[in-house]
Each structure stands twice: as structure tokens, then as C-alpha cells.
Protein backbone atom coordinates (compact mmCIF):
# COMPACT_ATOMS: atom_id res chain seq x y z
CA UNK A 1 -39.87 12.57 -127.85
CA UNK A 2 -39.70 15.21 -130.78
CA UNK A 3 -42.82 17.04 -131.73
CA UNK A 4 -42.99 17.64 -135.85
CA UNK A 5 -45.83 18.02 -138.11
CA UNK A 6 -48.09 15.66 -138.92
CA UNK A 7 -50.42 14.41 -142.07
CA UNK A 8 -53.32 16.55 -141.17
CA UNK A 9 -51.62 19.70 -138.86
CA UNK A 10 -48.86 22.16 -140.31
CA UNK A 11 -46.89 22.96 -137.64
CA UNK A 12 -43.94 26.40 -138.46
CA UNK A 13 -40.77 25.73 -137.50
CA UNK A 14 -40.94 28.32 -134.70
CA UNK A 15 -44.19 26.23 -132.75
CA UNK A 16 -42.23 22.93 -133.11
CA UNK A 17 -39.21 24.35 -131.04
CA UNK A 18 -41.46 25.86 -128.65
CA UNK A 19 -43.16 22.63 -128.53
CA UNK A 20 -39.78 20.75 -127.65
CA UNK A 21 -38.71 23.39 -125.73
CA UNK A 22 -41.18 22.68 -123.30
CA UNK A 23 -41.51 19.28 -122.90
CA UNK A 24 -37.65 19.62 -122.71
CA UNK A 25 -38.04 22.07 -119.51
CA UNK A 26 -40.92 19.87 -118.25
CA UNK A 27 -42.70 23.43 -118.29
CA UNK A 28 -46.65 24.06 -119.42
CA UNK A 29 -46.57 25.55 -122.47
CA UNK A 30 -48.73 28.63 -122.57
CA UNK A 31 -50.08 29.47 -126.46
CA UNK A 32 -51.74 32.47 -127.67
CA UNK A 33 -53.01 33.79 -130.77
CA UNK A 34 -56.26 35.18 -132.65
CA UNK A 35 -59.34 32.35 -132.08
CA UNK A 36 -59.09 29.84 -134.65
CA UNK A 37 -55.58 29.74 -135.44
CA UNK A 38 -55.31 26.16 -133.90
CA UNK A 39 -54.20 26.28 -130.89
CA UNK A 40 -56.51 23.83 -128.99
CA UNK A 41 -55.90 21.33 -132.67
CA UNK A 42 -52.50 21.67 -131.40
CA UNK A 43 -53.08 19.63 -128.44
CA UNK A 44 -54.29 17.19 -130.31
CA UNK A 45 -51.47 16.52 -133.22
CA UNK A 46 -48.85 16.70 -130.23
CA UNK A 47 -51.08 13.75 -128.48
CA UNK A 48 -51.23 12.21 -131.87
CA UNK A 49 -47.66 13.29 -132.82
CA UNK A 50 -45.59 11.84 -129.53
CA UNK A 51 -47.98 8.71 -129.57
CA UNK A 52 -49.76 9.55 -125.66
CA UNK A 53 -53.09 9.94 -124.96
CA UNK A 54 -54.68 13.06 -124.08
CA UNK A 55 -56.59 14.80 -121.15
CA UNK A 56 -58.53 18.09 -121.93
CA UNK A 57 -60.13 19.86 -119.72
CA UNK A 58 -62.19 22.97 -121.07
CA UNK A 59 -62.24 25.93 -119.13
CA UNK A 60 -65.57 28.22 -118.67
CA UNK A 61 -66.28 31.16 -117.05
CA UNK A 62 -67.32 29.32 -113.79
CA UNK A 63 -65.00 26.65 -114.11
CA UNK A 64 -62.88 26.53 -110.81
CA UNK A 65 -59.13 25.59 -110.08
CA UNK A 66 -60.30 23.21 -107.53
CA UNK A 67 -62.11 21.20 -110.23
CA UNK A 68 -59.72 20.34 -111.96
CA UNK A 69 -58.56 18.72 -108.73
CA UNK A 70 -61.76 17.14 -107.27
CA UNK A 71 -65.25 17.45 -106.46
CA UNK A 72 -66.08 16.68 -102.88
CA UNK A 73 -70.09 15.58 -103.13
CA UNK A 74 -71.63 16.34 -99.54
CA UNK A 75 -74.99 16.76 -100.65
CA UNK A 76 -75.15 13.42 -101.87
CA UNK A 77 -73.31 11.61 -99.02
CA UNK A 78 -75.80 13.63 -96.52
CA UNK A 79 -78.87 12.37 -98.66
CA UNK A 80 -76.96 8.94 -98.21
CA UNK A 81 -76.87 9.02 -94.50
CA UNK A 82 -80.66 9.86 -94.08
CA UNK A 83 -81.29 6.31 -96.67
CA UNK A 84 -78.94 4.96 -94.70
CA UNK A 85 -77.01 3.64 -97.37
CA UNK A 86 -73.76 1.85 -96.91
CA UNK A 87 -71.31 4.01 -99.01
CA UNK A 88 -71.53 7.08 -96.49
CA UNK A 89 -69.37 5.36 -94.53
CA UNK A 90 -66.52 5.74 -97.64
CA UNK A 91 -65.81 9.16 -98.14
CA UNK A 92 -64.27 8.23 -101.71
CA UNK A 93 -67.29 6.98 -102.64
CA UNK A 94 -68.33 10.58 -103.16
CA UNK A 95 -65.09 12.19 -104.25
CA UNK A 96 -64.97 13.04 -107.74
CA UNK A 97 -61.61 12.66 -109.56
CA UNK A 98 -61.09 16.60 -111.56
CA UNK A 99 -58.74 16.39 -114.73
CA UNK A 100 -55.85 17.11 -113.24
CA UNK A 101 -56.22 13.98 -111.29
CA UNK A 102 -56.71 11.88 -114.00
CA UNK A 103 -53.81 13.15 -115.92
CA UNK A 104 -51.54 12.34 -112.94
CA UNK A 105 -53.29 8.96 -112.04
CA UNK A 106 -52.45 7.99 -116.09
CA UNK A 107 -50.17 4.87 -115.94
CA UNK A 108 -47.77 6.47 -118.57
CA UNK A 109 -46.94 10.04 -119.78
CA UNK A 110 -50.11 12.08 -120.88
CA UNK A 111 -50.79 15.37 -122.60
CA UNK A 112 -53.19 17.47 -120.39
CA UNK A 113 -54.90 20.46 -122.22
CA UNK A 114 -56.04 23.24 -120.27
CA UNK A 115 -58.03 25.15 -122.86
CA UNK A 116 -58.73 28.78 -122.61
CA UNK A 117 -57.80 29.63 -119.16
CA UNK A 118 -58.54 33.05 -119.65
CA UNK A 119 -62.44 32.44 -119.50
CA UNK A 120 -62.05 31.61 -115.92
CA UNK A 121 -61.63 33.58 -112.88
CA UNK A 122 -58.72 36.24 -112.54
CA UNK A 123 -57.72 33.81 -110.23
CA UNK A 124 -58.13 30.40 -111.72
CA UNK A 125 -54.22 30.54 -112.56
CA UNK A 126 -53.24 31.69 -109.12
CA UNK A 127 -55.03 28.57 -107.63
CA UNK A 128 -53.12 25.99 -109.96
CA UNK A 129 -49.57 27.08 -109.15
CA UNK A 130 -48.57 24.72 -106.42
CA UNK A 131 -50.15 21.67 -108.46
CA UNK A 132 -48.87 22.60 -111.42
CA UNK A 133 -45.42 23.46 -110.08
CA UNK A 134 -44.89 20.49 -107.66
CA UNK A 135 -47.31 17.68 -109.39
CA UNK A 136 -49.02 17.16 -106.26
CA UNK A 137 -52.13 18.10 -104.19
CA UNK A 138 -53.64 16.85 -101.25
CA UNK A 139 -57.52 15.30 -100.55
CA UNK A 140 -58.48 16.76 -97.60
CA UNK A 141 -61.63 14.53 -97.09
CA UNK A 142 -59.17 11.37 -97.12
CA UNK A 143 -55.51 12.80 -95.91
CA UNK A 144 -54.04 11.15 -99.44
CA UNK A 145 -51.91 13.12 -101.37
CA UNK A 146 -51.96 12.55 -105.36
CA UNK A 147 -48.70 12.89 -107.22
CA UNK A 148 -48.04 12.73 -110.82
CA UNK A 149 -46.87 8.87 -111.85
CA UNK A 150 -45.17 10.84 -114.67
CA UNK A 151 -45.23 14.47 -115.37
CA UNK A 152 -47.45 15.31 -118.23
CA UNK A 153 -46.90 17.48 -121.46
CA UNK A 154 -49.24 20.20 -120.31
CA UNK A 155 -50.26 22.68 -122.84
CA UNK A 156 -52.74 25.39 -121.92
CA UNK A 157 -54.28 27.54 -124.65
CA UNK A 158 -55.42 31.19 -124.21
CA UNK A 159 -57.32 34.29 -126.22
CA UNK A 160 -55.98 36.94 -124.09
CA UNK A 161 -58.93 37.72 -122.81
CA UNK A 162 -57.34 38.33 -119.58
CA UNK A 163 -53.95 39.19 -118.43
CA UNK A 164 -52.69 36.36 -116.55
CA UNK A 165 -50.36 36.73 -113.39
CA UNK A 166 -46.92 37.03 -113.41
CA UNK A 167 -46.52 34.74 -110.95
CA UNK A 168 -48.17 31.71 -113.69
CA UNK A 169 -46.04 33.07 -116.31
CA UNK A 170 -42.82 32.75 -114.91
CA UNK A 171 -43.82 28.90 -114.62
CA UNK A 172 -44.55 28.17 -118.35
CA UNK A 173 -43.12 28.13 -121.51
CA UNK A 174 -44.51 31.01 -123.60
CA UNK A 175 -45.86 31.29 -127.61
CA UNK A 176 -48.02 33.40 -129.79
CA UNK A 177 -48.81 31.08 -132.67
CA UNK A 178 -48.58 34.44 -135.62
CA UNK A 179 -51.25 33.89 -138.18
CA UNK A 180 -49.83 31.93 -141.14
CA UNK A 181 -48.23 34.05 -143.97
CA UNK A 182 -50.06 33.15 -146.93
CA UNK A 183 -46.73 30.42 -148.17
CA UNK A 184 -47.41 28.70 -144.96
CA UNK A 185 -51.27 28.80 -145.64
CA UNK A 186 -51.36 27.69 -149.12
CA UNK A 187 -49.73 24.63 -146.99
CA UNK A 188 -52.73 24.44 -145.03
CA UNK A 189 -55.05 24.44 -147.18
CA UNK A 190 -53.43 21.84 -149.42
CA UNK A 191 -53.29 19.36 -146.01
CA UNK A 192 -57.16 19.59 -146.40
CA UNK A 193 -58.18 19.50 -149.48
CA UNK A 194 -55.44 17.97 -151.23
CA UNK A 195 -55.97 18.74 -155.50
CA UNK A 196 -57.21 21.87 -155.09
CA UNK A 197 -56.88 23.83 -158.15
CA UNK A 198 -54.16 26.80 -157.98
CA UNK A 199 -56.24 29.14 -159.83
CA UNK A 200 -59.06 29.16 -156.93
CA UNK A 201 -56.69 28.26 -154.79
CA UNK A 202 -54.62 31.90 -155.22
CA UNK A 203 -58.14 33.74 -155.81
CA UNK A 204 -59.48 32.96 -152.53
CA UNK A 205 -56.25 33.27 -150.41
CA UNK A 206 -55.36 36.73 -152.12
CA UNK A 207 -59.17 37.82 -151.21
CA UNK A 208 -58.92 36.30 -148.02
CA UNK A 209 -55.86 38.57 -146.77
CA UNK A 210 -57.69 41.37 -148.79
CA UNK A 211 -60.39 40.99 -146.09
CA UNK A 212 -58.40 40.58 -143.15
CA UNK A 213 -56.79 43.74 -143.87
CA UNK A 214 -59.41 46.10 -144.64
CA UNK A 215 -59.26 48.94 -142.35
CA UNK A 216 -62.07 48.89 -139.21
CA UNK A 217 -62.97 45.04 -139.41
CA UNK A 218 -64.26 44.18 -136.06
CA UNK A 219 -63.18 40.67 -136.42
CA UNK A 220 -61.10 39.40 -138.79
CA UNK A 221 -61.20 36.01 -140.02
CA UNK A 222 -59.47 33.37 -139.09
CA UNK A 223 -57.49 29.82 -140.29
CA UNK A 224 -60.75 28.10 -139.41
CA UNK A 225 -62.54 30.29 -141.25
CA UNK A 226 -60.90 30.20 -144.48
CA UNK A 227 -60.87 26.30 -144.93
CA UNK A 228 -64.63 26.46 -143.74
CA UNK A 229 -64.89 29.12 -146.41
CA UNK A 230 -63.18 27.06 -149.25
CA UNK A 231 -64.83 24.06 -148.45
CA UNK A 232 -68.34 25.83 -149.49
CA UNK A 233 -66.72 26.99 -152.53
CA UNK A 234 -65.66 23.65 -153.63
CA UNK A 235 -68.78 22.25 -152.57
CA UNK A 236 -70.42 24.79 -154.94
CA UNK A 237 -68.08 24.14 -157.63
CA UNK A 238 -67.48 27.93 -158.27
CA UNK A 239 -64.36 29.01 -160.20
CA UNK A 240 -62.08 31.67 -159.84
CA UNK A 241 -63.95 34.32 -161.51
CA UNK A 242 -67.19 33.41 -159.68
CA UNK A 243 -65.25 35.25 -156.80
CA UNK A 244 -65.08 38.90 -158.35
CA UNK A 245 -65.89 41.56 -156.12
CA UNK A 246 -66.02 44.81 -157.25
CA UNK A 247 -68.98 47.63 -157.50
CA UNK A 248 -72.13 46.52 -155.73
CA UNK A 249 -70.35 43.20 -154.61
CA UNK A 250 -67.84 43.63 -152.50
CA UNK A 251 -68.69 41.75 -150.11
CA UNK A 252 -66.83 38.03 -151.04
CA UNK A 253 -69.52 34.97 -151.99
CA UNK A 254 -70.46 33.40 -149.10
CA UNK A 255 -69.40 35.83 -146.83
CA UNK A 256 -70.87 34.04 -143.95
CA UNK A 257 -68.16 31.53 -143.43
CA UNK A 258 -65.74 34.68 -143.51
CA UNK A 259 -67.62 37.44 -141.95
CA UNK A 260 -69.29 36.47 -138.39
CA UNK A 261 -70.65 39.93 -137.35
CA UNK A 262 -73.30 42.87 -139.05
CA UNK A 263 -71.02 45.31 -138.25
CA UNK A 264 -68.51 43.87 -140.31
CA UNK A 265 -71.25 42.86 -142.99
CA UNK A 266 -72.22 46.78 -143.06
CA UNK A 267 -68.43 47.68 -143.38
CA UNK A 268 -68.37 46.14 -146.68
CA UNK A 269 -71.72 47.28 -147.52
CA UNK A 270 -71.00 50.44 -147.20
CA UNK A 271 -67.72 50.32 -148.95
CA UNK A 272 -69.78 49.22 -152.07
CA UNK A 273 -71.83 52.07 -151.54
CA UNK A 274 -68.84 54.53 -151.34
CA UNK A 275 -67.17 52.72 -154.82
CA UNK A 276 -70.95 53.17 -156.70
CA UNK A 277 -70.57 57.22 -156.21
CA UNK A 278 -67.45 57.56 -157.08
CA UNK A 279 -67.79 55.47 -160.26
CA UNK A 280 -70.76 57.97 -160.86
């Protein structure tokens, strides 16, 4: 199974060895990079790319290793046993199969997203190295012990929120997906909305990486961002020179697809503001 780009995902060369790498190594593959550079859309286009289904399991701040595992439900087996219903007397009637389960229960090979581990718990990856190591954990509540049928591509996603433990790291496959160089973007871009015209096409992009390198930007944006952004501009039908920004208007049309914060907003206000007295 060889990972390569597909009709709708542009995939450097450097991610599609790191993507082979690991499924070579049987290792998770651990990706960083700035939000919305299309890491979790990886996932998906290696599901779609390999032909296997996939298993995602979307980590939150509460979310616990053990989850991902199983749920055992005692409340509602001890509500049960006062009804005197029937199922108490089946503990797996009231065990809860976590995602981790269901990727190893799969009949064939599955790709199992864990997305944004670092959300959870300092300790979240701690809790999963045994399972993820081995393939295996044991149910308590029934003394069975669940191992993988066949070892799934595992790919877990992260915004480096957190430092994650040493001990986790040594067990995956590491890459920082760099933010596309404006070749590979163009590339992008033209994967979703194919005809667009070059003029707007190199008037947006070269204002795009205008904005993500002004000095002090809390947030810069992102891949998502940008095709979000071009898609209003299309959908407004504005041309190239609709796009100027200079005096007063420096901050680009439609900044809000771009610019997702006020303090960024003031930034560029207050760049106009410095360009008007200058010009005075």
C-alpha cells in the first residue's frame, strides 16, 4: 500500500514518505503544523487513498484514554437490577465499545485518527502506550482481552498545544506538515477551484503571504483560510484590482475569512492610520 496524492488533496513529496514511512514501520504517525494546514483532511485522503475505511476519534479536553477503550455503564446496569430487567445479568450488555475497539474489532485493515491529542489531559498519551504499542487491552468487567485483527494505519494529529511525553514519541513516526510555499499552493488552490483565472489567482496569493508576514499578527492565516477566502471572491466576482490595498484600505476585502481576531483587525487598522500621516 503506497500513499500518493489524490484528485482533491495535494500531498508534498516530503508528507507522502512520511506517510509510507509509517505504515512501513507499523508506527502511529504523529503530524503537526499551524491549524488548518490539513492535517486531520489528511486522514481522510490516506483512508480514501489506500482504499480502507476510517475510524476517527476526536479528542477534547475531557476526553479520556480509557474511552477510547470502553465505557463500563454501572449506573445503568444498577438502575437495571432495581427493574429487574434481564440484561443485568450480561455485563456486555452495558459495556460500551471506545474507538480504539472498533478499529481493532474491523474485519480488515483500518485507518484510526486520533485527532488533536494535545486537547486532552497531559496524560492522555501516557495512558495509550501499552494499547497502542502491543494492540491489545484487557475488559476487566468480562476477563476478555481485545487484540487488533490487523494493525491499523494510525495517524494522530496535533497543534502543539502541549508537549507530549517522550515516552509517546519514541513510539511514533514524527512530521510537521510546513505551510505550503506559494508553488505548492497555487497547486492547491487549482485542486479546488479548477479555471481560476491567473491574474486573481497571483493577486490574492501574493496578498495572502503579504498578510501572513506582517510583523505582530496574532494569528496568521491559514490553507483553510485562503480557499475559504477565494471562494468569497469568486463568489463576488471581484477582479484583481478590486483587491488594492493601500492608504485607508489596508486591510484586504473580506478580511473576515482571513483575519479571525480584533487584535489583528486593529493591527491593520492602525497600519492604515500610520501610512495616512506619513502620506501627509
Amino acid at each position: 500500500m503506497k500513499f500518493q496524492s489524490t484528485e482533491t488533496y495535494v500531498a508534498p513529496a516530503d508528507l507522502t514518505v512520511a506517510v509510507n514511512a509509517a505504515v512501513a514501520l507499523e508506527r502511529p504517525l504523529l503530524v503537526k503544523g499551524e491549524p488548518g494546514t490539513g492535517k486531520t483532511e489528511l486522514a481522510r485522503q490516506v483512508a480514501a487513498s489506500l482504499g480502507l475505511p476510517m475510524v476517527e476519534w476526536n479528542i477534547k479536553s475531557t476526553t479520556k484514554a480509557q474511552q477510547g477503550l470502553y465505557e463500563y455503564d454501572a449506573v445503568s446496569r444498577l438502575r437495571d437490577s432495581q427493574l429487574g430487567d434481564a440484561r443485568v445479568n450480561d455485563v456486555k450488555n452495558y459495556i460500551r465499545k471506545g474507538k480504539l475497539w472498533q478499529a481493532f474489532e474491523a474485519p480488515g485493515k483500518v485507518v484510526l485518527l486520533i485527532d488533536e491529542i494535545d486537547k486532552a489531559d497531559i496524560e492522555f498519551p501516557n495512558d495509550l502506550l501499552q494499547e497502542l504499542d502491543k494492540m491489545e487491552f484487557h475488559v476487566y468487567e468480562t476477563g476478555e482481552t481485545i487484540r487488533a485483527a490487523q494493525r491499523p494505519v494510525i495517524i494522530i494529529t496535533s497543534n502543539n498545544e502541549k508537549e507530549l511525553p517522550d515516552a509517546f514519541l519514541r513510539r511514533c513516526f514524527f512530521h510537521y506538515i510546513r505551510f505550503p510555499e506559494p508553488q505548492v499552493m497555487r497547486q492547491i488552490v487549482e485542486v479546488h477551484f479548477p479555471g481560476i483565472k491567473e491574474a486573481l489567482l497571483t493577486t490574492a496569493l501574493t496578498q495572502f503571504y503579504e498578510i501572513r508576514e506582517t510583523p505582530g499578527l496574532k494569528k496568521k492565516p491559514s490553507t483553510s483560510e485562503v480557499l475559504d477566502w477565494l471562494k468569497l471572491l469568486l463568489a463576488e466576482d471581484l477582479a484583481p484590482e478590486d483587491l488594492a490595498r493601500e492608504g485607508a484600505n489596508l486591510l484586504p476585502k473580506l478580511h473576515g475569512a482571513l483575519l479571525k481576531n480584533e487584535q489583528d483587525v486593529h493591527l491593520f487598522e492602525r497600519l492604515a492610520f500610520m501610512a495616512r500621516r506619513q502620506t501627509r
